[in-house]
N, C-alpha and C. Protein backbone atom coordinates (compact mmCIF):
# COMPACT_ATOMS: atom_id res chain seq x y z
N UNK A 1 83.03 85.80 84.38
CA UNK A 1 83.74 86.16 85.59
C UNK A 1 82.76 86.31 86.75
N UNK A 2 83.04 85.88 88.00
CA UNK A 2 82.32 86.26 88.80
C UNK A 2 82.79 87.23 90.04
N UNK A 3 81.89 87.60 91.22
CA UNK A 3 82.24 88.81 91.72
C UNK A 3 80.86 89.84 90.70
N UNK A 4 79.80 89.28 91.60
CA UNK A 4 78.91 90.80 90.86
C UNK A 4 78.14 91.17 92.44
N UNK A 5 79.16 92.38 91.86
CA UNK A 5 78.16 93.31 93.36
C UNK A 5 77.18 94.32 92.97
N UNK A 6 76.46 94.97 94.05
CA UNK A 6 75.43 95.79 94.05
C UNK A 6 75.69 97.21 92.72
N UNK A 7 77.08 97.68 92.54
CA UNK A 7 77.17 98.45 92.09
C UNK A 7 78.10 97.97 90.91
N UNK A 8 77.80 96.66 90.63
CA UNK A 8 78.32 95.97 88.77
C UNK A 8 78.55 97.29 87.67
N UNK A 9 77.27 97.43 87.15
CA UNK A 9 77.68 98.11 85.89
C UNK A 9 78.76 99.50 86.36
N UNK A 10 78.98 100.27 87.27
CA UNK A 10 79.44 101.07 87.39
C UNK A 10 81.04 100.25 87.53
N UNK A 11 81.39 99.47 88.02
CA UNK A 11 82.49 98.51 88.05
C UNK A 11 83.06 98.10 86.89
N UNK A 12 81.99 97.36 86.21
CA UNK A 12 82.75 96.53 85.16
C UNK A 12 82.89 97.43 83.96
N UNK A 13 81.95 98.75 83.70
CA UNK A 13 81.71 99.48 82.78
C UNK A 13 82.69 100.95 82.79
N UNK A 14 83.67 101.02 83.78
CA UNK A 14 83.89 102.28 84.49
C UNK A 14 85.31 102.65 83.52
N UNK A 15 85.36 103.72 83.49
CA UNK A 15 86.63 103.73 82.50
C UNK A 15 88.11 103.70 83.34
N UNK A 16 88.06 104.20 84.54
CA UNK A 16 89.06 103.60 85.32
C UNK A 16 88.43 102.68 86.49
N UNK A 17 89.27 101.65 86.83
CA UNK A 17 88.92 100.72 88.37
C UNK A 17 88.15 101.40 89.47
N UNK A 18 89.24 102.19 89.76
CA UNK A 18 88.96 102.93 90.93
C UNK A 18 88.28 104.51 90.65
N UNK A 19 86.85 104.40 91.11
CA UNK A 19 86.38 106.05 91.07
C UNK A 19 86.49 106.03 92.31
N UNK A 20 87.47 106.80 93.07
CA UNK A 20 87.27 107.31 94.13
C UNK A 20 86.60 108.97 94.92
N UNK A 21 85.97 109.19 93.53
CA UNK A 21 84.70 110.27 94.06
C UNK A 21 83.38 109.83 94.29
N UNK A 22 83.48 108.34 94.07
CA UNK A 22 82.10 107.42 94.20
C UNK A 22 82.12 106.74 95.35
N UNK A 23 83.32 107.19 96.06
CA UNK A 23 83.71 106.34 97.73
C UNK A 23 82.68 106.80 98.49
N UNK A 24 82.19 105.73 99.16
CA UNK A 24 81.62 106.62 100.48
C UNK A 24 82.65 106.35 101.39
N UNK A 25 82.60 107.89 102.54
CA UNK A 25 83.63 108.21 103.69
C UNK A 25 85.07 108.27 102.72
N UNK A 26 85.11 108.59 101.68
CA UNK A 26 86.42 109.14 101.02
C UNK A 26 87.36 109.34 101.80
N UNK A 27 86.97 110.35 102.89
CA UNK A 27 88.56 111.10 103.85
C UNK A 27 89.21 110.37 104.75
N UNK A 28 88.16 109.78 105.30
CA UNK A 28 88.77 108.69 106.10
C UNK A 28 89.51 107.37 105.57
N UNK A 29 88.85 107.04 104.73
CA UNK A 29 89.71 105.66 103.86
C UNK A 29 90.57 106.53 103.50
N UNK A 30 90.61 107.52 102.62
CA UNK A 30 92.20 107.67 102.22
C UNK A 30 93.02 108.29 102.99
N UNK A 31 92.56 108.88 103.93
CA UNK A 31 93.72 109.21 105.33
C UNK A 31 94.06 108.57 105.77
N UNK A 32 92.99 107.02 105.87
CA UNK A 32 93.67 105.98 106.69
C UNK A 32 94.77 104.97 105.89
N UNK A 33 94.58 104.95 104.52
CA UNK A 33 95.03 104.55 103.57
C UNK A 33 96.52 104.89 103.71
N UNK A 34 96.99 106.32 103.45
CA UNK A 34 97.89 107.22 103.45
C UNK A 34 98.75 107.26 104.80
N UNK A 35 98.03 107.38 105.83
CA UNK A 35 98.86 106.86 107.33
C UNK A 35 99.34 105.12 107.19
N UNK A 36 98.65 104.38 106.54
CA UNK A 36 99.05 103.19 106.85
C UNK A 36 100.69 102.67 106.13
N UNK A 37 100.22 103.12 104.64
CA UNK A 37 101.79 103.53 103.70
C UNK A 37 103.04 104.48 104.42
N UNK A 38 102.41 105.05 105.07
CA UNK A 38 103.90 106.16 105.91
C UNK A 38 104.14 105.02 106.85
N UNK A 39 103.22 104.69 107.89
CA UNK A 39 103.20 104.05 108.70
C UNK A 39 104.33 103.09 107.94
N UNK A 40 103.88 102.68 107.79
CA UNK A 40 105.00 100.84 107.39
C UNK A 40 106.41 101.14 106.71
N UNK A 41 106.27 102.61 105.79
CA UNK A 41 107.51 102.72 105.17
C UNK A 41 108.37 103.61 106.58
N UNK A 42 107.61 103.99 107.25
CA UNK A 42 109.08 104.35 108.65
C UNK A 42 109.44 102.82 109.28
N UNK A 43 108.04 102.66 109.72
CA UNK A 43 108.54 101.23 110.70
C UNK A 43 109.25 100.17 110.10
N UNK A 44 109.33 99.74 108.59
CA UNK A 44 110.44 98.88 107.95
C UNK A 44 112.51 98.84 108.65
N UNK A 45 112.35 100.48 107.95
CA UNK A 45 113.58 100.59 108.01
C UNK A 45 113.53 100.45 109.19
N UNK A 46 112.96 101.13 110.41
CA UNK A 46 113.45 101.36 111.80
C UNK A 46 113.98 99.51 112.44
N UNK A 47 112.61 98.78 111.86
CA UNK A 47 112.94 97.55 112.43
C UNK A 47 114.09 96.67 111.59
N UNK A 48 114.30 97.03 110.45
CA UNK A 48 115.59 96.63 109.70
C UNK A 48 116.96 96.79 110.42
N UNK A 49 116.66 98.41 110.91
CA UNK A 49 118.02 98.95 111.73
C UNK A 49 118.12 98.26 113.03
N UNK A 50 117.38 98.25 113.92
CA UNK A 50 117.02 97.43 114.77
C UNK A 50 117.54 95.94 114.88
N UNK A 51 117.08 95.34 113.91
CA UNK A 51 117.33 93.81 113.92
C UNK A 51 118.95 93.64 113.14
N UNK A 52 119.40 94.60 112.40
CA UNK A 52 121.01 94.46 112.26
C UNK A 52 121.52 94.75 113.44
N UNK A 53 121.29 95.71 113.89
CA UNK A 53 122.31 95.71 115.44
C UNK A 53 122.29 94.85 116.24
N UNK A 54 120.88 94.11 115.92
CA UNK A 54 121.21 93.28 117.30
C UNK A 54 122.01 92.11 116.83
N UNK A 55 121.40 91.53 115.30
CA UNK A 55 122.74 90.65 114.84
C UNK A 55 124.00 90.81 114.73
N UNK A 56 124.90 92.63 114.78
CA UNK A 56 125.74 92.48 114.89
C UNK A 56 126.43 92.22 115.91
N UNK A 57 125.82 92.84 117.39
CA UNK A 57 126.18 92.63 118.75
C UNK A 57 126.22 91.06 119.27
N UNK A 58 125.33 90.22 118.94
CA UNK A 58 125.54 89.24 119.03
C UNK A 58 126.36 88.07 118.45
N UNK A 59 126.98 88.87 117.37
CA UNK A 59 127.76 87.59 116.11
C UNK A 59 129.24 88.06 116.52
């Protein structure tokens, strides 16, 4: 397989994927992480609701 980065054995050897106590800037990636998931799950519906009304007003 390829994909070998600087920090391989901790990767390929790790007992889960993701150590995220091995993140650097942890708070920020996952705050930004966490805003981006809210983010999109409001703005879906809003623009769902949005784009039915306007198809219904117009049909």
């Amino acid at each position: 397989m390829g994909g070998h980065g600087h920090d391989e054995p901790y990767y390929v050897h790790a007992k889960h994927m993701y150590n995220l106590d091995r993140m650097k800037h942890q708070g920020l990636k996952m705050s930004l992480a966490v805003f981006t998931a809210f983010s999109i799950g409001v703005a879906v519906p809003i623009y769902a609701v949005i784009f039915q009304q306007k198809k219904t007003a117009s049909g």
